[in-house]
C-alpha atoms as a PDB file:
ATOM      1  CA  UNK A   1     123.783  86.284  58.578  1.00  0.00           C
ATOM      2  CA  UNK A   2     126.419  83.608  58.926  1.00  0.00           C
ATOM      3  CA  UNK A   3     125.488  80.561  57.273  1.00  0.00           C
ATOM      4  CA  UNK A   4     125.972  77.359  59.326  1.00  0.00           C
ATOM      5  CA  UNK A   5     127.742  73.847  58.240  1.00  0.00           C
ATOM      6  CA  UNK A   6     126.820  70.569  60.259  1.00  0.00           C
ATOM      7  CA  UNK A   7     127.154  67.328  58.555  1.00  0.00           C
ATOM      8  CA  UNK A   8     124.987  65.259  60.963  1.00  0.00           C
ATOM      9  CA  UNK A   9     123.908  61.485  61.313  1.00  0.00           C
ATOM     10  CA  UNK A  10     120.272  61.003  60.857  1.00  0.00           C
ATOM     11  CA  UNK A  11     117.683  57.915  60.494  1.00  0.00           C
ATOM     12  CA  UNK A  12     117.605  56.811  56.456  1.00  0.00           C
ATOM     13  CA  UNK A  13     117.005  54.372  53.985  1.00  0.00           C
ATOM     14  CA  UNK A  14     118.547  51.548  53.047  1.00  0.00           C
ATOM     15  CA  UNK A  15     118.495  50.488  49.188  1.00  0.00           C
ATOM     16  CA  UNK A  16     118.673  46.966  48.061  1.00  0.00           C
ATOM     17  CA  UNK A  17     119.134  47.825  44.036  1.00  0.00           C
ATOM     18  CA  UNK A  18     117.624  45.173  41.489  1.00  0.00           C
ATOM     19  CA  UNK A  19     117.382  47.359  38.149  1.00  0.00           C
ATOM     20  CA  UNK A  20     115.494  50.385  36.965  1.00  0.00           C
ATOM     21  CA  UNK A  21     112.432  50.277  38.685  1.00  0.00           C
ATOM     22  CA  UNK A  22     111.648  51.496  41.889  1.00  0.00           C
ATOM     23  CA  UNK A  23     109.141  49.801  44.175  1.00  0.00           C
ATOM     24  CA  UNK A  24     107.393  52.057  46.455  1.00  0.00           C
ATOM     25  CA  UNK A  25     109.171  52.267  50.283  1.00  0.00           C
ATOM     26  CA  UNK A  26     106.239  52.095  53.116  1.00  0.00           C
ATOM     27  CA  UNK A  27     106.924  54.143  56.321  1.00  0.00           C
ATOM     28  CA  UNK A  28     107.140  53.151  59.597  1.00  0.00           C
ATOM     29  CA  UNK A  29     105.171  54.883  62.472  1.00  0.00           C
ATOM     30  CA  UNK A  30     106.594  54.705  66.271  1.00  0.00           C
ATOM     31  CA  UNK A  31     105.736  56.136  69.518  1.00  0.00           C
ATOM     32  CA  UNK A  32     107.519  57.142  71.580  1.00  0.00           C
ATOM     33  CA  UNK A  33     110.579  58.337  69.910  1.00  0.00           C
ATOM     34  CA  UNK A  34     112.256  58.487  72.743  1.00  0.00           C
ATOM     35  CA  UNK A  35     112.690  55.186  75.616  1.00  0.00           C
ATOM     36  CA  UNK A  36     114.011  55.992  79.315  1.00  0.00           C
ATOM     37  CA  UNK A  37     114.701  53.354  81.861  1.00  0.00           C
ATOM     38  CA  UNK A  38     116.098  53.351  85.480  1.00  0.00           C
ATOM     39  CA  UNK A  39     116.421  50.804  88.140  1.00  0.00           C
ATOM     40  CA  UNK A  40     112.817  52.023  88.744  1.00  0.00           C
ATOM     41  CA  UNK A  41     111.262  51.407  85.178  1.00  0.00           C
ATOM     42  CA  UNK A  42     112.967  48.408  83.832  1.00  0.00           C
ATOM     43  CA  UNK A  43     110.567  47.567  81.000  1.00  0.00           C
ATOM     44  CA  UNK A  44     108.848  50.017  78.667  1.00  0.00           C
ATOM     45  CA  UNK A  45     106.988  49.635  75.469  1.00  0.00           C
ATOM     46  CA  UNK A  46     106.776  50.630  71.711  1.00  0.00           C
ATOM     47  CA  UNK A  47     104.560  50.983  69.353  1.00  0.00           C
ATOM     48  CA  UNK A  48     105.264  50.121  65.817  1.00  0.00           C
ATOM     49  CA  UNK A  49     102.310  51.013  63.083  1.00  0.00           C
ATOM     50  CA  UNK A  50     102.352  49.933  59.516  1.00  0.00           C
ATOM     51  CA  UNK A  51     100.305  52.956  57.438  1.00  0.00           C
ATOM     52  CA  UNK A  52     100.614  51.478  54.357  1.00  0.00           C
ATOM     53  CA  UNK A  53      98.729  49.040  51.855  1.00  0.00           C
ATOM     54  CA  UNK A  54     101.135  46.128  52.568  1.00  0.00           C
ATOM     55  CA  UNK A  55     102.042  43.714  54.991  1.00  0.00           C
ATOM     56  CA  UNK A  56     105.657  44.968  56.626  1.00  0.00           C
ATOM     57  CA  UNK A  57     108.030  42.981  58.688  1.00  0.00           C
ATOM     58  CA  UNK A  58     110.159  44.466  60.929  1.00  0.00           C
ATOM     59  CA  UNK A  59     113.309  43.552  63.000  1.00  0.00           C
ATOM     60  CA  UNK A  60     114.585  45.053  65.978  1.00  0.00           C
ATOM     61  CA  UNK A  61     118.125  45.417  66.694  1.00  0.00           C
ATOM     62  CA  UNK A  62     119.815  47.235  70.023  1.00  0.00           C
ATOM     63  CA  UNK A  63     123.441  48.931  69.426  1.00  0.00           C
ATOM     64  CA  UNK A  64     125.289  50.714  72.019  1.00  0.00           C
ATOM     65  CA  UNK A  65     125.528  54.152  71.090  1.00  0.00           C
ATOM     66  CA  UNK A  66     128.860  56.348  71.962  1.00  0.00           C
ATOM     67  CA  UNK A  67     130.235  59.178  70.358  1.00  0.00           C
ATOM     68  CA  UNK A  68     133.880  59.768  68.682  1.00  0.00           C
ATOM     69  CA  UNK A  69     134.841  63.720  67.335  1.00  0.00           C
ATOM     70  CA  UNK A  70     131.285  64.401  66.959  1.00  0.00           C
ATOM     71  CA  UNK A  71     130.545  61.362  65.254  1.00  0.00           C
ATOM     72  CA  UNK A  72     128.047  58.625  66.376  1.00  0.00           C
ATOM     73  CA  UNK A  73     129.305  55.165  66.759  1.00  0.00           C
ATOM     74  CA  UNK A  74     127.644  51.998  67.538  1.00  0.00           C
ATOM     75  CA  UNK A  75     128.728  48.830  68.877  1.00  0.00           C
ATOM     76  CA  UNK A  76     126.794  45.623  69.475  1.00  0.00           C
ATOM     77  CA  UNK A  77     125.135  44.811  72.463  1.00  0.00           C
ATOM     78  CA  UNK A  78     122.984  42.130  74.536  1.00  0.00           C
ATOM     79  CA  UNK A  79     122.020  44.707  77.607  1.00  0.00           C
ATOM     80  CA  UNK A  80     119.042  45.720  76.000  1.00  0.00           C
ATOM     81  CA  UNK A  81     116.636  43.557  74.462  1.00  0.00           C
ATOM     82  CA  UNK A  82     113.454  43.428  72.505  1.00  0.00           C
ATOM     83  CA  UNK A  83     110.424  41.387  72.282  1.00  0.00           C
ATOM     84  CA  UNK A  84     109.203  40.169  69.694  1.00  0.00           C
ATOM     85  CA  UNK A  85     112.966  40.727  67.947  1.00  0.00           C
ATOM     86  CA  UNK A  86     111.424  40.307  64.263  1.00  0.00           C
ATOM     87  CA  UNK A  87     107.072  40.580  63.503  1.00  0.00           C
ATOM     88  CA  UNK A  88     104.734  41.390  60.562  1.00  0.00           C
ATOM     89  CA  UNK A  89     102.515  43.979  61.058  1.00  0.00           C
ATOM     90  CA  UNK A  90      99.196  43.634  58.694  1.00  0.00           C
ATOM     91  CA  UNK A  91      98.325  46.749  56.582  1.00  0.00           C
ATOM     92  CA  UNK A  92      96.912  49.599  58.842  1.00  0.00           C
ATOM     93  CA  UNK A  93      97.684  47.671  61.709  1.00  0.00           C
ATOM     94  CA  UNK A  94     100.621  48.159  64.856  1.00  0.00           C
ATOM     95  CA  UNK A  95     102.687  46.304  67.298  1.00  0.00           C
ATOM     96  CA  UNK A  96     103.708  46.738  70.467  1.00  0.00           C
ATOM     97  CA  UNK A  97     107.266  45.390  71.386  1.00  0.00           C
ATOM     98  CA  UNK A  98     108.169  45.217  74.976  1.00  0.00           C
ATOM     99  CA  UNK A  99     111.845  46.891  75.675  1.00  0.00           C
ATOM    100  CA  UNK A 100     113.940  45.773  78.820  1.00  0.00           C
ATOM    101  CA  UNK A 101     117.186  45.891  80.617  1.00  0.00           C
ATOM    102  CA  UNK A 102     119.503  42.813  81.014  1.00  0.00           C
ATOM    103  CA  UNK A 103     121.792  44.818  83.307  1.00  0.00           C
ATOM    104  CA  UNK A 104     122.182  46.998  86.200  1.00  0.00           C
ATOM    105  CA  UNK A 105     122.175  50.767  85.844  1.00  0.00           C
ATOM    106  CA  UNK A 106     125.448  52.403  86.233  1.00  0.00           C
ATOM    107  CA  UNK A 107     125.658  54.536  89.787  1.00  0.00           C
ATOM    108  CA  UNK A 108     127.079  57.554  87.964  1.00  0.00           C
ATOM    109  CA  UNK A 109     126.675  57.704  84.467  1.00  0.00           C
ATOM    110  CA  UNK A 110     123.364  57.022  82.348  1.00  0.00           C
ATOM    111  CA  UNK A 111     124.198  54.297  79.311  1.00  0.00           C
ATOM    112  CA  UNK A 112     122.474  55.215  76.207  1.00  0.00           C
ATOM    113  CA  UNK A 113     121.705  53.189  73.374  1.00  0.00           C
ATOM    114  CA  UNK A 114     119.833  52.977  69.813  1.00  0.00           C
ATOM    115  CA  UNK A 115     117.145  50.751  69.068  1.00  0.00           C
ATOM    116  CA  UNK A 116     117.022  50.174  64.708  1.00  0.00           C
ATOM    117  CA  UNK A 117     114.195  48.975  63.177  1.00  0.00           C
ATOM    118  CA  UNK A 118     114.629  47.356  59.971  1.00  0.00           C
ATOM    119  CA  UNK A 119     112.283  46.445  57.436  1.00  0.00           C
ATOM    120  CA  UNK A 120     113.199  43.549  56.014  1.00  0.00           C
ATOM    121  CA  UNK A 121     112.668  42.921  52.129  1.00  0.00           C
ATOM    122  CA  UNK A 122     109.152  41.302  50.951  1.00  0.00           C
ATOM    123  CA  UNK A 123     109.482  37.989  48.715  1.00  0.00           C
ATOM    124  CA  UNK A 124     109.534  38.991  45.225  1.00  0.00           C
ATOM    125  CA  UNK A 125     108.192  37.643  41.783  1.00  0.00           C
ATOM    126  CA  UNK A 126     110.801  36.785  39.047  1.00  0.00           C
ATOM    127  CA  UNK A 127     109.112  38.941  36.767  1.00  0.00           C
ATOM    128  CA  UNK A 128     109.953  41.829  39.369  1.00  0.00           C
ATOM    129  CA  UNK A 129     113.099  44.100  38.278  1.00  0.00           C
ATOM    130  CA  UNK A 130     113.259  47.244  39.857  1.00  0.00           C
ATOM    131  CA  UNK A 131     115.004  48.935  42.941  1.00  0.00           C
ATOM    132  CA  UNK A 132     113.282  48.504  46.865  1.00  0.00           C
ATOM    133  CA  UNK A 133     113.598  51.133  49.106  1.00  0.00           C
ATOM    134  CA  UNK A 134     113.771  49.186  52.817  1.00  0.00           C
ATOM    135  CA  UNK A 135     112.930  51.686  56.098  1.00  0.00           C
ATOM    136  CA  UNK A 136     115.462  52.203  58.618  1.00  0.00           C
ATOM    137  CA  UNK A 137     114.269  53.931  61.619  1.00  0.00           C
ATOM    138  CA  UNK A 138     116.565  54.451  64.651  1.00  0.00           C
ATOM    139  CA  UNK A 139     115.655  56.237  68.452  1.00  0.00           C
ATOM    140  CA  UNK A 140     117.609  56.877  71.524  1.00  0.00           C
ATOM    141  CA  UNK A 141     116.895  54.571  74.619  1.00  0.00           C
ATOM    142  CA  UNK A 142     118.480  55.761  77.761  1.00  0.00           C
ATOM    143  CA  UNK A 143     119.548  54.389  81.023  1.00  0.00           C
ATOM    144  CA  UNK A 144     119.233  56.424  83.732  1.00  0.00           C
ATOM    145  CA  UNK A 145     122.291  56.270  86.609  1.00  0.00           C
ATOM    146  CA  UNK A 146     121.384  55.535  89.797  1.00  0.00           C
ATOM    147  CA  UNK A 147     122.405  58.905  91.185  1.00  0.00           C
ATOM    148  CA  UNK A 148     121.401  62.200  89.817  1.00  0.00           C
ATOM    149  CA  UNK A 149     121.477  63.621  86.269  1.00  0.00           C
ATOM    150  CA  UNK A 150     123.443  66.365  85.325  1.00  0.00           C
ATOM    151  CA  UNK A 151     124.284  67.581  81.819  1.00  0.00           C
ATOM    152  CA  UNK A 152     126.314  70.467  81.470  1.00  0.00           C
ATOM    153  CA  UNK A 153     126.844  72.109  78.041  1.00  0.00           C
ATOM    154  CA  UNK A 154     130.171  74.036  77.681  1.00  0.00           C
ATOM    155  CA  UNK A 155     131.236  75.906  74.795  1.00  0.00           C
ATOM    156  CA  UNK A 156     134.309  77.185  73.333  1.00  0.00           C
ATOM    157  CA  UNK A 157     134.665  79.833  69.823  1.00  0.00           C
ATOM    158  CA  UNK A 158     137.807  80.191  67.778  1.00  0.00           C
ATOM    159  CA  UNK A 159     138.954  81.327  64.431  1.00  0.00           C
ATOM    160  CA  UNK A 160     139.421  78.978  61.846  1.00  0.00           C
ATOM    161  CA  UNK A 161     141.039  78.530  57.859  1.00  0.00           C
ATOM    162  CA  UNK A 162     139.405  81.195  55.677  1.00  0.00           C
ATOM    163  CA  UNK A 163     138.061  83.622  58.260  1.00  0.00           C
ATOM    164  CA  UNK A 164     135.530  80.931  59.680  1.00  0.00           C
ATOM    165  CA  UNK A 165     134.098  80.244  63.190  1.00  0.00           C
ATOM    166  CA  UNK A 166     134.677  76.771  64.900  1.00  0.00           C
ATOM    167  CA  UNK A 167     132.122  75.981  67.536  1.00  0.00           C
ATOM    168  CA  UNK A 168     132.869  73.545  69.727  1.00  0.00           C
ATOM    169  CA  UNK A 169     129.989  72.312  72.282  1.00  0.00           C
ATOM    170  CA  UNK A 170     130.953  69.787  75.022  1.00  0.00           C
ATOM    171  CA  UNK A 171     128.543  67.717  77.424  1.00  0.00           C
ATOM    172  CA  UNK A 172     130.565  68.067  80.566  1.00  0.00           C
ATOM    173  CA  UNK A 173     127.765  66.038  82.838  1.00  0.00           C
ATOM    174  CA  UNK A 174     126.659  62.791  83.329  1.00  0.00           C
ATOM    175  CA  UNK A 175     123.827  62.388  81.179  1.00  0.00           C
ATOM    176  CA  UNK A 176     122.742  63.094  77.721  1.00  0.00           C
ATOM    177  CA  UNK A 177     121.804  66.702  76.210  1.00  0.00           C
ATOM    178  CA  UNK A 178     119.679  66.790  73.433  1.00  0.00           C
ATOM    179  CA  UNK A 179     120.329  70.643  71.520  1.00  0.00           C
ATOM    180  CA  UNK A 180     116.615  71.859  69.812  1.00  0.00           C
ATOM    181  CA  UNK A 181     117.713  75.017  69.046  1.00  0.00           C
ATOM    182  CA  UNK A 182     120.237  77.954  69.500  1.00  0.00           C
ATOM    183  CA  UNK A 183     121.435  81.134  68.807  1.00  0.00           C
ATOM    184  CA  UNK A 184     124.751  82.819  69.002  1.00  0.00           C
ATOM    185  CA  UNK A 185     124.417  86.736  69.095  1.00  0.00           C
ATOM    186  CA  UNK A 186     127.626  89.094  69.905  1.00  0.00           C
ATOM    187  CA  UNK A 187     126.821  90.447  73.349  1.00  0.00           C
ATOM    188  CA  UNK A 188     124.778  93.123  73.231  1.00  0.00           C
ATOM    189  CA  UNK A 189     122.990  92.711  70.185  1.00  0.00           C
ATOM    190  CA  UNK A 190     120.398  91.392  68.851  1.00  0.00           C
ATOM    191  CA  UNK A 191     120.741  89.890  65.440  1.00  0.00           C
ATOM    192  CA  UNK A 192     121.782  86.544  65.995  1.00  0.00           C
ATOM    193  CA  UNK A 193     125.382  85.231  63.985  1.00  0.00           C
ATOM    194  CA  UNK A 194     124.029  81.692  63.956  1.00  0.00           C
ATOM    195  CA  UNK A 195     120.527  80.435  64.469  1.00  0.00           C
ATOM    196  CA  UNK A 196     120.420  76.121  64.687  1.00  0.00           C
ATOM    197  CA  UNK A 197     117.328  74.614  64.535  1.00  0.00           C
ATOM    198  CA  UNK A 198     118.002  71.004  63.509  1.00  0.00           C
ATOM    199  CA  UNK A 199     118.112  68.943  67.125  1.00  0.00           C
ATOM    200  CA  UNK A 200     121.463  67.224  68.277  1.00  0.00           C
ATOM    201  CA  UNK A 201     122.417  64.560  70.457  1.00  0.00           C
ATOM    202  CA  UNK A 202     125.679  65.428  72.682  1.00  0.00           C
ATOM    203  CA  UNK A 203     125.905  62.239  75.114  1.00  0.00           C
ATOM    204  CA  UNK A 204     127.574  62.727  78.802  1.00  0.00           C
ATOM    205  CA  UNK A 205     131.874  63.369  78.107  1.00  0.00           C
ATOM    206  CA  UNK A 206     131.325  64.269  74.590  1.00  0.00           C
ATOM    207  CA  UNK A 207     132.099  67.235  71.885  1.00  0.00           C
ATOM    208  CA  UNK A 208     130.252  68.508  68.657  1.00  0.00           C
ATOM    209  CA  UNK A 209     132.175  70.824  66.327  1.00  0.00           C
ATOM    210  CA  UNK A 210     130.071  73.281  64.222  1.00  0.00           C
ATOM    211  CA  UNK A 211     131.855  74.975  61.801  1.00  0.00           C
ATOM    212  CA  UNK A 212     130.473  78.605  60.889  1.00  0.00           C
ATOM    213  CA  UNK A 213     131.605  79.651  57.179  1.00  0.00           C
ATOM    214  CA  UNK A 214     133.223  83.499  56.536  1.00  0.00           C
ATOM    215  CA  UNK A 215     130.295  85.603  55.112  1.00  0.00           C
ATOM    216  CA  UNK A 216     131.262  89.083  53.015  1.00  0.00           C
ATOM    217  CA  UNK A 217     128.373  90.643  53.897  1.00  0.00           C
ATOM    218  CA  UNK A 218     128.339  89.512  57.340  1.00  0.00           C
ATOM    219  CA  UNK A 219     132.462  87.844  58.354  1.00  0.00           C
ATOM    220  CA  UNK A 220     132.905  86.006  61.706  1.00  0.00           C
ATOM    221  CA  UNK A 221     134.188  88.322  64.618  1.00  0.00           C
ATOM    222  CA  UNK A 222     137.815  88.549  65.348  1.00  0.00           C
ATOM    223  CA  UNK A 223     139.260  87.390  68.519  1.00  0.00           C
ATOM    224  CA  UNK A 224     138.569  88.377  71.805  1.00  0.00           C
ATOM    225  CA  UNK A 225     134.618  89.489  70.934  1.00  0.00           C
ATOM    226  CA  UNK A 226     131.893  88.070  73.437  1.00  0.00           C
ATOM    227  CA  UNK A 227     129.559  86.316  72.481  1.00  0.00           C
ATOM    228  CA  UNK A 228     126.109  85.376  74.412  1.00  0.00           C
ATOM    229  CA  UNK A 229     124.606  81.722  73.418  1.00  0.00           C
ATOM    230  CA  UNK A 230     120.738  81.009  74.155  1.00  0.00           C
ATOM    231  CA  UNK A 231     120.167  77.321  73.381  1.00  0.00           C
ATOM    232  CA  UNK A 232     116.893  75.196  73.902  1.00  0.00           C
ATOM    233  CA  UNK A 233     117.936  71.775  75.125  1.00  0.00           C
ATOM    234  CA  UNK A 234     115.515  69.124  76.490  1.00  0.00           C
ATOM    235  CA  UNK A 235     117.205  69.989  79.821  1.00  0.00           C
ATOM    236  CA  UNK A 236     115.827  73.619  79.997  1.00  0.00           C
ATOM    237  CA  UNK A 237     116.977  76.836  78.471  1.00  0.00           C
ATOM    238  CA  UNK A 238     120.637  77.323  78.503  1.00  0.00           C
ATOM    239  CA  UNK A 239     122.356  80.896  78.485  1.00  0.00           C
ATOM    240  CA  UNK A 240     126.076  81.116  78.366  1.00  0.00           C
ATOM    241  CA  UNK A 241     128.693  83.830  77.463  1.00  0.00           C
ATOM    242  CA  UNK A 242     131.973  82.739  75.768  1.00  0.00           C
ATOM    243  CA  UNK A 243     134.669  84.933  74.459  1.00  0.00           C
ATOM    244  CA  UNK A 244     136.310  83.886  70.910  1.00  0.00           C
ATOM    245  CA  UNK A 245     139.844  82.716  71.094  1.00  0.00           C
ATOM    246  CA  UNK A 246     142.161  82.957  68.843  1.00  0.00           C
END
């Protein structure tokens, strides 16, 4: 089988190095991991649990959240806010922070954001030398437009250097598509080229490139083979065919 290549953005840690030692990072526990509002639903709320042994403060931080060549980019913003922006959540204990809009939903397209939490560093002894691990957690919150929703995955195959296969999958609709899963078969089989199983963000008017490396015991198809895509999406099951170009 083909063996896939996606260098992806993901949630992570940030490091704040001090020496040799490494105090132990807590984790962060949220629900939901996922925040929609609308002109309907203007407030929602989070919860924020602290599973560990120590007391963890937390601020919250909205960015708007656009995408550039398959790349995520944020930006600032005020149109989102959270309450409280910065708490300390006791040992085994949560928070709930209230999320809300500070302006209007678009009539066409839905706005879509990230919301970071960042743990912010306890005080320290002097004695203390060592390296602390500080949790960054990031989720998706969503605007909804004020008309309908309609995400529309496109794709397009071609050849690339070195016998490879460039995917290219672009959200043609309005809204966000979040990718679970897929698999690209050549029509009329069944052993799939590429199986994905890692979940992607593709927001409304955007592209994500996936390039497929040649195999020996299994190279890309040449031009001008069919191929049938089944992807999982958190808009339904999508099945499209799309013929390799050149």
């Amino acid at each position: 089988m083909l063996i896939r290549t996606l260098i992806q953005a993901a949630c992570g840690l940030y490091f704040l190095l001090i020496g040799a030692t490494v105090l132990n990072a807590g984790s962060i526990g949220v629900s939901p991991v996922r925040v929609t509002l609308s002109a309907s639903q203007k407030v929602a709320g989070i919860t924020v649990s602290n599973p560990s042994t120590q007391p963890m403060t937390i601020q919250v931080e909205f960015m708007n959240w656009s995408q550039l060549e398959g790349k995520d980019v944020f930006t600032f913003t005020r149109e989102v806010l959270a309450n409280p922006p910065i708490f300390t959540i006791p040992p085994g204990e949560s928070q709930l922070i209230r999320v809300g809009l500070r302006r209007a939903p678009d009539d066409q397209l839905e706005l879509s954001y990230r919301l970071f939490l960042q743990e912010l560093p306890p005080p320290l002894s002097d004695e203390f030398q060592g390296a602390q691990m500080l949790m960054r957690v990031s989720l998706p919150v969503f605007i909804l437009p004020k008309g309908k929703t309609n995400p529309v995955l496109h794709l397009e195959a071609s050849n690339a250097l070195q016998g490879a296969l460039k995917l290219n999958l672009t959200n043609n609709g309005n809204a966000h598509i979040q990718i679970k899963s897929f698999k690209l078969s050549i029509l009329g089989k069944v052993e799939p080229l590429v199986t994905y199983k890692s979940p992607m963000y593709i927001l409304s008017g955007q592209s994500s490139e996936i390039i497929v490396p040649a195999n020996l015991e299994n190279p890309a198809p040449p031009s001008g083979t069919v191929l049938q895509l089944i992807a999982q999406t958190d808009a339904g099951v999508i099945e499209a065919d799309v013929m390799i170009a050149p």
